[in-house]
N, C-alpha and C. Protein backbone atom coordinates (compact mmCIF):
# COMPACT_ATOMS: atom_id res chain seq x y z
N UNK A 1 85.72 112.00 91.77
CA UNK A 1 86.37 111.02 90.94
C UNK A 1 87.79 111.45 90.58
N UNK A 2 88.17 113.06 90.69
CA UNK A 2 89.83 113.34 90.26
C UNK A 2 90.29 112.47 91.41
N UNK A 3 89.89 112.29 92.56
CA UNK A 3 90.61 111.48 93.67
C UNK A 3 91.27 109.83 93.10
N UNK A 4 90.44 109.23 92.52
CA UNK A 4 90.63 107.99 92.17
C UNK A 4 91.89 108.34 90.90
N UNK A 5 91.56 109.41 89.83
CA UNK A 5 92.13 109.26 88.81
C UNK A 5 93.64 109.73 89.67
N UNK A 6 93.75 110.92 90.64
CA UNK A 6 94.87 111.47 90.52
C UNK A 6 95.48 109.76 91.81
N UNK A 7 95.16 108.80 92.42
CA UNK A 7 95.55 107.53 92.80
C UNK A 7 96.14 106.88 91.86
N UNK A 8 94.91 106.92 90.38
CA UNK A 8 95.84 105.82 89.78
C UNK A 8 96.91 106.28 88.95
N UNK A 9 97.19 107.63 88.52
CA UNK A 9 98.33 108.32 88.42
C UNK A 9 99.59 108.02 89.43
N UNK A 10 98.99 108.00 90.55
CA UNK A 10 100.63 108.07 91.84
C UNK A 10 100.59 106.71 91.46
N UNK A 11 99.77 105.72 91.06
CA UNK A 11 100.20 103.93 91.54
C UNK A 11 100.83 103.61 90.12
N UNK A 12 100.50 104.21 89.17
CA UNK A 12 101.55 104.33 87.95
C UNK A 12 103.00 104.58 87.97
N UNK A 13 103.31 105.60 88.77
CA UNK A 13 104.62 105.84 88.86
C UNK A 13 105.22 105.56 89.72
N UNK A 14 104.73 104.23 91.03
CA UNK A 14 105.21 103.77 91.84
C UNK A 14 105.34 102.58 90.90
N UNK A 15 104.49 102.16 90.66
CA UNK A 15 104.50 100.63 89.80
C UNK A 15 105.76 100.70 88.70
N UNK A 16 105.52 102.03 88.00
CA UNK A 16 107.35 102.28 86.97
C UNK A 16 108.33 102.35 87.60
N UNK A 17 108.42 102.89 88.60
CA UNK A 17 109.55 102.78 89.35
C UNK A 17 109.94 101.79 90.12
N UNK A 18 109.17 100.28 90.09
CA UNK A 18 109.12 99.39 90.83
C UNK A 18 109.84 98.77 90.02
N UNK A 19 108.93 98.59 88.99
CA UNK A 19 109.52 98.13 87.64
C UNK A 19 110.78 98.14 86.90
N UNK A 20 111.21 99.82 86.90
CA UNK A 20 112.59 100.69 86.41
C UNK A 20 113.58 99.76 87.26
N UNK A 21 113.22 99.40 88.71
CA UNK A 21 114.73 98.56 89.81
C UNK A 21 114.39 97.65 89.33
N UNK A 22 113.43 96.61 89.10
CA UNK A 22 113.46 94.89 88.85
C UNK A 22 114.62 95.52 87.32
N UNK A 23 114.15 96.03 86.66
CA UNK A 23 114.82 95.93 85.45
C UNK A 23 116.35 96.52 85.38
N UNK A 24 116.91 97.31 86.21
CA UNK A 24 117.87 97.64 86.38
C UNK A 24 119.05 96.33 87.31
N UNK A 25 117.98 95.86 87.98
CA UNK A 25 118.54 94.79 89.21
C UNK A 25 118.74 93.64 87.62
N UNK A 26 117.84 93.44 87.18
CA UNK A 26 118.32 92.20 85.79
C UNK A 26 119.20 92.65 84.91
N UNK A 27 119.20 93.96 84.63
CA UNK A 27 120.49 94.51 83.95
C UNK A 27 122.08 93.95 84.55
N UNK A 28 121.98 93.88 85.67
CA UNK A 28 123.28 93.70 86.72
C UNK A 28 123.44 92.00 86.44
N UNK A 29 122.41 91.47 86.47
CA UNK A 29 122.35 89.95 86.62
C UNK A 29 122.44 89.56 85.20
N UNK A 30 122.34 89.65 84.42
CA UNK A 30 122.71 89.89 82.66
C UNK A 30 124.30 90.08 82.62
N UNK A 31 124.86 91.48 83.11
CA UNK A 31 126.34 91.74 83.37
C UNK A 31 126.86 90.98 83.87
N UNK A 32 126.64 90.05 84.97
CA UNK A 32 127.51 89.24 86.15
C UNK A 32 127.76 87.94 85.11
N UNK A 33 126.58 87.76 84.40
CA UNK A 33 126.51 86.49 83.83
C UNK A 33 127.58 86.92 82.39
N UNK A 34 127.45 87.82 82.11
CA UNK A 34 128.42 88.06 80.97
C UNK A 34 129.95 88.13 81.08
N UNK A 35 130.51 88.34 82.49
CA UNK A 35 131.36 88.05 83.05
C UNK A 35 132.06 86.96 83.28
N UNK A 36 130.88 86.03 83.76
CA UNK A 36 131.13 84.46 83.71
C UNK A 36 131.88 84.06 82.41
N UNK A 37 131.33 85.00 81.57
CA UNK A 37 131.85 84.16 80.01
C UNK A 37 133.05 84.72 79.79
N UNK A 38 133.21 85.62 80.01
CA UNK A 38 135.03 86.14 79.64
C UNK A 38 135.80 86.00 80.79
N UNK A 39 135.78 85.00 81.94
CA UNK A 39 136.67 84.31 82.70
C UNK A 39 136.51 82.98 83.34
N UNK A 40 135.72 82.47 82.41
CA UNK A 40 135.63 81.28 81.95
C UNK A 40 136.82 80.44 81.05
N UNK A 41 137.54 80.00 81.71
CA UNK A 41 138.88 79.55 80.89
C UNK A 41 138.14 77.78 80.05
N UNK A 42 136.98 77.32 80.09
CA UNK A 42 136.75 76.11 79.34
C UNK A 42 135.72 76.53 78.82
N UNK A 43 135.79 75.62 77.18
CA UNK A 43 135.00 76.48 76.47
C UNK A 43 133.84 74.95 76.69
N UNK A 44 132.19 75.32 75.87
CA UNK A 44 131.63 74.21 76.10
C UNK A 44 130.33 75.04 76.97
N UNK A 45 129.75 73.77 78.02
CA UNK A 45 129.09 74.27 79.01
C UNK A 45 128.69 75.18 79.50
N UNK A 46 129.35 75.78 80.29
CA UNK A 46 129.48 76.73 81.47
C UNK A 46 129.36 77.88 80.50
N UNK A 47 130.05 77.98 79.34
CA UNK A 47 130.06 79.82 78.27
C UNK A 47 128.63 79.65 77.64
N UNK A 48 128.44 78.29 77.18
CA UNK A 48 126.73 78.46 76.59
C UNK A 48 125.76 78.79 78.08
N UNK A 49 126.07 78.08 79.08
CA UNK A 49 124.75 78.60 79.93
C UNK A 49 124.94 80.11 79.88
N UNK A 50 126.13 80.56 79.92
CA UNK A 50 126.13 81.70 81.09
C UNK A 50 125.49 82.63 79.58
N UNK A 51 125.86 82.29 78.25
CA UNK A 51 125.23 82.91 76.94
C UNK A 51 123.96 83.15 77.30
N UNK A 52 123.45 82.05 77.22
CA UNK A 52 122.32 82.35 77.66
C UNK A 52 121.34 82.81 78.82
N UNK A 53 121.82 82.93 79.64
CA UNK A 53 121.47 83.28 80.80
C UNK A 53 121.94 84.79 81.01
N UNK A 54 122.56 85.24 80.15
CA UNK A 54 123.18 86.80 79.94
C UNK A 54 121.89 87.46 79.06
N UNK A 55 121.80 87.13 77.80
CA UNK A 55 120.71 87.21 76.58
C UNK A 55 119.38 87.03 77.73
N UNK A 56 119.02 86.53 78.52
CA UNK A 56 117.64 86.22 78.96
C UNK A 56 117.85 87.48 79.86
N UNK A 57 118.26 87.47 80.89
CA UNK A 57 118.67 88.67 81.47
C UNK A 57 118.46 89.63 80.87
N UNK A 58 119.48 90.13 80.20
CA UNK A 58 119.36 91.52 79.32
C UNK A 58 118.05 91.66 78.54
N UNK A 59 117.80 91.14 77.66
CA UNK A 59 116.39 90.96 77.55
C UNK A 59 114.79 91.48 78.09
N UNK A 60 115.25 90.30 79.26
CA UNK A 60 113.98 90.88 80.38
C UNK A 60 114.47 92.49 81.02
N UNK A 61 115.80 92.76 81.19
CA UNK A 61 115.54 93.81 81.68
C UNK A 61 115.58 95.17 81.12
N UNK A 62 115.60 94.86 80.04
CA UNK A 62 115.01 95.90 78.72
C UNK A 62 113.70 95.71 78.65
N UNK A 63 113.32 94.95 78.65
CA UNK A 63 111.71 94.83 78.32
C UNK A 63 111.55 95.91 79.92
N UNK A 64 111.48 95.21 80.95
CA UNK A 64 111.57 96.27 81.95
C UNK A 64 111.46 97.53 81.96
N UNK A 65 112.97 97.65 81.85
CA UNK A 65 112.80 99.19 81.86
C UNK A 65 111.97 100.34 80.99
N UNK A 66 111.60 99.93 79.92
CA UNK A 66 110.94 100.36 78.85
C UNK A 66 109.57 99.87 79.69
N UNK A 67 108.69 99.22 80.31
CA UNK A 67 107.45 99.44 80.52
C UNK A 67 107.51 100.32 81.75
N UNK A 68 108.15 100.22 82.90
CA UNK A 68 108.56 101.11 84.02
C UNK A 68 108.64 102.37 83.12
N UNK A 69 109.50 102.58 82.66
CA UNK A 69 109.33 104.08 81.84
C UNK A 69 108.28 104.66 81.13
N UNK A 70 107.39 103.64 80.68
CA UNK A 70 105.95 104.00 80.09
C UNK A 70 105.32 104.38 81.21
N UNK A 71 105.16 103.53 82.24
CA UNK A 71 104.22 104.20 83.34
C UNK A 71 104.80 105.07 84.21
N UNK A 72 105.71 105.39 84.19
CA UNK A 72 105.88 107.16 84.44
C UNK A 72 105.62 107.79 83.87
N UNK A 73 106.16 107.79 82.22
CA UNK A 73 105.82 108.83 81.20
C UNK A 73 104.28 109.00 81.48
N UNK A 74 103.56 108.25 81.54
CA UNK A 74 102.33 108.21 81.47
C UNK A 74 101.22 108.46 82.44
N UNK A 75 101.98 108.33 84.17
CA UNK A 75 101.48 108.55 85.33
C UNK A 75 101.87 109.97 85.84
N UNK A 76 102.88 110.54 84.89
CA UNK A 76 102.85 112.19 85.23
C UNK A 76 102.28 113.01 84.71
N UNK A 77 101.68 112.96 83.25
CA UNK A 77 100.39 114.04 82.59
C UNK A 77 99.48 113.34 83.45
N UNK A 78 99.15 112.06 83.74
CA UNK A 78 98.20 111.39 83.98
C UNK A 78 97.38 112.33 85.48
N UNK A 79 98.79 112.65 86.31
CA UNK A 79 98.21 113.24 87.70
C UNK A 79 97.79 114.61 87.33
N UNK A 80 98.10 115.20 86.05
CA UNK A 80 97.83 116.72 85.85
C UNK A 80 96.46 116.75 84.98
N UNK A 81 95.62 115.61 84.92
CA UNK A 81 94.87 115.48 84.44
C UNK A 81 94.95 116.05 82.56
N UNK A 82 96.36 115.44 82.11
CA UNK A 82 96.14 116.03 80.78
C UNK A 82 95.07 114.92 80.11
N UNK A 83 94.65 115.60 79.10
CA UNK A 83 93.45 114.33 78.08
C UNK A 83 94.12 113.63 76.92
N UNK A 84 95.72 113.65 77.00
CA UNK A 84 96.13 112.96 76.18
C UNK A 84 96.89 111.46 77.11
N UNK A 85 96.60 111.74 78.47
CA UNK A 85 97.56 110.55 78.92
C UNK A 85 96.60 109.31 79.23
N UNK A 86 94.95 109.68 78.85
CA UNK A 86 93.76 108.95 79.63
C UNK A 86 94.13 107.57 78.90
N UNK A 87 94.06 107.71 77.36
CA UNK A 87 94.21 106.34 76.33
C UNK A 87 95.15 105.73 76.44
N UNK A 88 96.41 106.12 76.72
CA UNK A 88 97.81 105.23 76.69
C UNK A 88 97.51 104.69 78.21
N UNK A 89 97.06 105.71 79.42
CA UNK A 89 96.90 104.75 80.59
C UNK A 89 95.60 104.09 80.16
N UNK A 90 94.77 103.84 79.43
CA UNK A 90 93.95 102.89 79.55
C UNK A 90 94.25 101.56 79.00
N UNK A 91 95.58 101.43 77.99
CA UNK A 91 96.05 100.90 77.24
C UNK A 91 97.12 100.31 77.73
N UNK A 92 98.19 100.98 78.58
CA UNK A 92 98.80 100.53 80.11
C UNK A 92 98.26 99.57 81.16
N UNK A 93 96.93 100.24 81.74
CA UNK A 93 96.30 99.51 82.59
C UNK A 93 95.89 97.98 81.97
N UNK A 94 94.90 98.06 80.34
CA UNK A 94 94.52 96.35 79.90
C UNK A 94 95.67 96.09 79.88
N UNK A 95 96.78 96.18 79.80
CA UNK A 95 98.42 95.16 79.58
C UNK A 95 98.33 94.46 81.38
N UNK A 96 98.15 95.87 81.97
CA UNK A 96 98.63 95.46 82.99
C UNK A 96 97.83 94.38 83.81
N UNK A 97 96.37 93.97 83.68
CA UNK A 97 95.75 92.93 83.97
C UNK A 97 96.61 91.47 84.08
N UNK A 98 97.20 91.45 83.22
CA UNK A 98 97.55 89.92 82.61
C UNK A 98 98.95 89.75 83.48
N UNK A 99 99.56 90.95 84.39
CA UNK A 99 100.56 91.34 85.51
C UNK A 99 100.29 90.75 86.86
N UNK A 100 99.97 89.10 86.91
CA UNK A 100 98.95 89.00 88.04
C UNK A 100 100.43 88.93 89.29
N UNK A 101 100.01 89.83 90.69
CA UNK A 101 98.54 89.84 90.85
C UNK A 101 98.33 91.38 91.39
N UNK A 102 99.37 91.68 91.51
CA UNK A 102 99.76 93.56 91.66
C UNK A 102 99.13 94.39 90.10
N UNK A 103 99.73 93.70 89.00
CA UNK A 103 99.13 94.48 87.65
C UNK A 103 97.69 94.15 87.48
N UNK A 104 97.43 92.91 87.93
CA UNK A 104 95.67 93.24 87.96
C UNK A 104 94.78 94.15 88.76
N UNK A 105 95.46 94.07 89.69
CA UNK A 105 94.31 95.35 90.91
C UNK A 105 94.79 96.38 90.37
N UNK A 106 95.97 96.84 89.62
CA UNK A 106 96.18 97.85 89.15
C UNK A 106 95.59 98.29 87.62
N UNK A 107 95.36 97.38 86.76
CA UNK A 107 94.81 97.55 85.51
C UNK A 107 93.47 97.47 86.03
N UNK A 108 92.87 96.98 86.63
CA UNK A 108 91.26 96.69 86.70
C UNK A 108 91.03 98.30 87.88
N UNK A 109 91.78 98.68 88.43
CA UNK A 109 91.34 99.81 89.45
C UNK A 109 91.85 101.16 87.94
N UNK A 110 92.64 100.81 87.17
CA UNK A 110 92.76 102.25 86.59
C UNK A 110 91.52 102.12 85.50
N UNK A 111 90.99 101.19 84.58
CA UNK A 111 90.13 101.22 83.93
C UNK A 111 88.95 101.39 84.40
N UNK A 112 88.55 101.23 85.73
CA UNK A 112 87.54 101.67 86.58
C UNK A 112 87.31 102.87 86.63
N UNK A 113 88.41 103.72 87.22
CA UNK A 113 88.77 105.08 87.22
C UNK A 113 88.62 105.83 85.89
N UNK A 114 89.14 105.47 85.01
CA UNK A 114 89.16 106.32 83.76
C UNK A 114 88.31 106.17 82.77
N UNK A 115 87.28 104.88 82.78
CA UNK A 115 86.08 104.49 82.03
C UNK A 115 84.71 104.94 82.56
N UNK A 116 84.97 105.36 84.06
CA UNK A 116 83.70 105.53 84.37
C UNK A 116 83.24 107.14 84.06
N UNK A 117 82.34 107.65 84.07
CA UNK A 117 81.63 109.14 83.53
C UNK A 117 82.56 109.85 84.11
N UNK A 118 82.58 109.85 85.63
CA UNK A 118 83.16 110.75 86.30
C UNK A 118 84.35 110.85 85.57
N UNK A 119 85.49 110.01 85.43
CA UNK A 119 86.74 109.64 85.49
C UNK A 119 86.95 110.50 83.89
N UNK A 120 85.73 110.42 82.98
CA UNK A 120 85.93 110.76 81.72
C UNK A 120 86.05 112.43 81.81
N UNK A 121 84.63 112.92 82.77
CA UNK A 121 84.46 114.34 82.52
C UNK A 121 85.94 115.17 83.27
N UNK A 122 86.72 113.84 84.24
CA UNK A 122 87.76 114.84 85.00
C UNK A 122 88.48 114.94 83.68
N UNK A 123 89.04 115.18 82.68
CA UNK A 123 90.09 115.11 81.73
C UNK A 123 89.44 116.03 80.84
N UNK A 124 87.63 116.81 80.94
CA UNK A 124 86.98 117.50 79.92
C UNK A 124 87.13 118.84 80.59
N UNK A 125 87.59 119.25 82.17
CA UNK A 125 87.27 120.15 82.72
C UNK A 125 88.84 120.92 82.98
């Protein structure tokens, strides 16, 4: 069962790092749009979309990067089998269900892994 746990450790920190570029790539698309607004010579229209469309951007890609960074933080004790990373990835993984359809095979395969006996005693030994 360390086989499964030390899997859903590596698919944690592929999945954060998947995550870390979507959110870095919306960081850029947030900037471009914020651009729009300071060479934007008419005021009106075009400065409220791009307002908003900057704010949504930035936004999402903060939210981003901050969960990408959880599942690293969390997928590297996770592969060393520490017993403090089991709860936050189990707590990672139920978020990640509702991630359809990559965060579900991934929340439903790590709570598999880390709920079942085996998965518990790898983190006691």
């Amino acid at each position: 069962m360390k086989v499964h746990v030390d899997f859903v450790a590596v698919l944690f920190i592929v999945w954060g790092a998947l995550t870390t570029l979507i959110g870095l790539s919306m960081l850029l698309l947030g900037i471009g749009a914020a651009a729009i607004i300071s060479t934007s010579s008419r005021a009106g229209g075009p400065q409220v979309a791009a307002s908003l469309t900057a704010a949504a951007f930035t936004t999402l890609a903060i939210i981003a990067l901050m969960w990408g960074a959880a599942h690293i933080m969390v997928g590297i004790p996770l592969r060393r089998l520490r017993p403090g990373a089991r709860l936050p990835a189990l707590v990672l993984g139920a978020v990640d269900v509702l991630l359809l359809p990559y965060g579900t095979a991934l929340g439903c395969y790590a709570m598999w892994a880390l709920l079942s006996e085996e998965g518990k005693r790898a983190f006691t030994t």
